[in-house]
Protein backbone atom coordinates (compact mmCIF):
# COMPACT_ATOMS: atom_id res chain seq x y z
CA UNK A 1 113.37 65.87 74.76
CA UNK A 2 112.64 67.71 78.11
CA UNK A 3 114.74 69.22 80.63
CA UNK A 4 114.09 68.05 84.06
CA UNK A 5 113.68 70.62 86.82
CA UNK A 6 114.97 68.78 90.34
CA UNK A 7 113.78 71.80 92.37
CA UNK A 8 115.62 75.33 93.70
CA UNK A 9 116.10 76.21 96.93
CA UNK A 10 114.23 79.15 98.23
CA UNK A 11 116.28 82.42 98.56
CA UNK A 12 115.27 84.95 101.07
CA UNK A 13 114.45 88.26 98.83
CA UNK A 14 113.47 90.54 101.87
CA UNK A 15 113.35 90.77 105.88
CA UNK A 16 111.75 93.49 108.33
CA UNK A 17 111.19 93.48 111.89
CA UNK A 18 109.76 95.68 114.12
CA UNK A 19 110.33 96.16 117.94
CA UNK A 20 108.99 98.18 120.44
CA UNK A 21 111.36 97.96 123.84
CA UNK A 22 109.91 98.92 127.10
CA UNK A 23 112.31 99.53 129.79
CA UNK A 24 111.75 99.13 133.96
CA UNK A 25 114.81 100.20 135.64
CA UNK A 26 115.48 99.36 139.96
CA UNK A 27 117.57 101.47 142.32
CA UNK A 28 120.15 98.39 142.75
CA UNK A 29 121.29 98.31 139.06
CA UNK A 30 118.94 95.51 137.96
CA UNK A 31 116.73 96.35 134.82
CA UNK A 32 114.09 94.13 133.04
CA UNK A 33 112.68 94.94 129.35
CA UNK A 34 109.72 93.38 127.40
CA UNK A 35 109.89 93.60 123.34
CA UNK A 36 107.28 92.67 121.23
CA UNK A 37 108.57 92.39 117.96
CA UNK A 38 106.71 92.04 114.21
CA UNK A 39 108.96 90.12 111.87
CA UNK A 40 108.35 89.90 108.05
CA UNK A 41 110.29 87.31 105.62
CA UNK A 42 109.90 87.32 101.57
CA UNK A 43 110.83 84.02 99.82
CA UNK A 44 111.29 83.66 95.96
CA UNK A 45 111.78 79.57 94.53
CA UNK A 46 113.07 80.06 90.48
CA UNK A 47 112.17 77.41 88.09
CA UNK A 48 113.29 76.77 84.72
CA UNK A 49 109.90 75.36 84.13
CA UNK A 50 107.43 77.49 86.49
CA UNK A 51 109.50 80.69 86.33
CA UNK A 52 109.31 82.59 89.80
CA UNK A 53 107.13 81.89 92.81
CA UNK A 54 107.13 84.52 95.93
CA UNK A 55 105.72 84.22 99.33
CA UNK A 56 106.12 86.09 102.34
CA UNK A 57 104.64 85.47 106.18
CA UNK A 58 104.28 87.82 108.69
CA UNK A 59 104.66 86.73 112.39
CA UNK A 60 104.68 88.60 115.80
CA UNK A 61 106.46 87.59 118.90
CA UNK A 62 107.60 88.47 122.51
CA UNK A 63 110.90 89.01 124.04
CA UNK A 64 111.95 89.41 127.88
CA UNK A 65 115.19 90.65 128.97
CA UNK A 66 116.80 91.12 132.96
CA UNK A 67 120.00 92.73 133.03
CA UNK A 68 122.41 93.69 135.68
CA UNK A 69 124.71 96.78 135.91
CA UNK A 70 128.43 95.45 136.99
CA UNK A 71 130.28 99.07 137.14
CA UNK A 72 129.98 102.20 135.95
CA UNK A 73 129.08 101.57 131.91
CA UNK A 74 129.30 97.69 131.94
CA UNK A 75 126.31 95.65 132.39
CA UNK A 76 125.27 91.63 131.46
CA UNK A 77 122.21 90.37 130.32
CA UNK A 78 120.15 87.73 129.98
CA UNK A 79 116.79 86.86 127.34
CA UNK A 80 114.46 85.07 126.02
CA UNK A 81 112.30 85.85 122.48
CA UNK A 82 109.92 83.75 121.07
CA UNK A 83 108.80 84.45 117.06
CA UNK A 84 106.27 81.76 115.26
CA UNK A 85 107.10 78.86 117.33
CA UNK A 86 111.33 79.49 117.38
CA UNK A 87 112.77 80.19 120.89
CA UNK A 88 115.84 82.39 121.03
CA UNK A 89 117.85 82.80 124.06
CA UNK A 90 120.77 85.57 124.50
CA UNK A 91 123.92 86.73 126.86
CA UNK A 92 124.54 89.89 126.38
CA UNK A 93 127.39 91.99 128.29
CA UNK A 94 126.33 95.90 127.51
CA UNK A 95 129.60 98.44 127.57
C-alpha cells in the first residue's frame, strides 16, 4: 500500500566562516592572538514522502591563541575557540 519513510540523515550542503585575527607580538618571542570568528552551516534532510527540507544557523564565536618562537622560523602554539556552545582546543608547531 504505502512506502514507509524511516527518516534521512541530514547532509551538510554548505559551510562559511569568517575570521578576523588580531596579532600582539613581545620582544622575547612570545605572541598572543584573539579571533573572532562567524561560522555558517546549511543542512538539507531528503524524504521520499516530504521531498527536501533546508536549514541553516549562523553562529559567532571567540578564539585565543599564545605562541612561542623556538628558533629562527619554528614556533609552537597553544588555543582555545569557542563557537555555539563547542570548545575547541589546538597545538600547533608553526615552521
Amino acid at each position: 500500500c504505502c512506502e514507509r519513510d524511516v527518516g534521512r540523515f541530514p547532509e551538510i550542503s554548505d559551510t562559511t566562516a569568517v575570521s578576523v585575527r588580531v596579532e600582539y607580538d613581545t620582544n622575547v618571542g612570545l605572541y598572543y592572538f584573539a579571533q573572532p570568528t562567524w561560522f555558517d552551516v546549511g543542512l538539507d534532510v531528503s524524504s521520499p514522502n516530504f521531498g527536501t527540507l533546508s536549514a541553516s544557523s549562523s553562529e559567532v564565536g571567540f578564539g585565543i591563541v599564545a605562541g612561542l618562537e623556538i628558533s629562527q622560523g619554528w614556533s609552537v602554539e597553544l588555543g582555545y575557540e569557542s563557537i555555539d556552545d563547542t570548545d575547541f582546543i589546538s597545538v600547533g608547531l608553526g615552521l
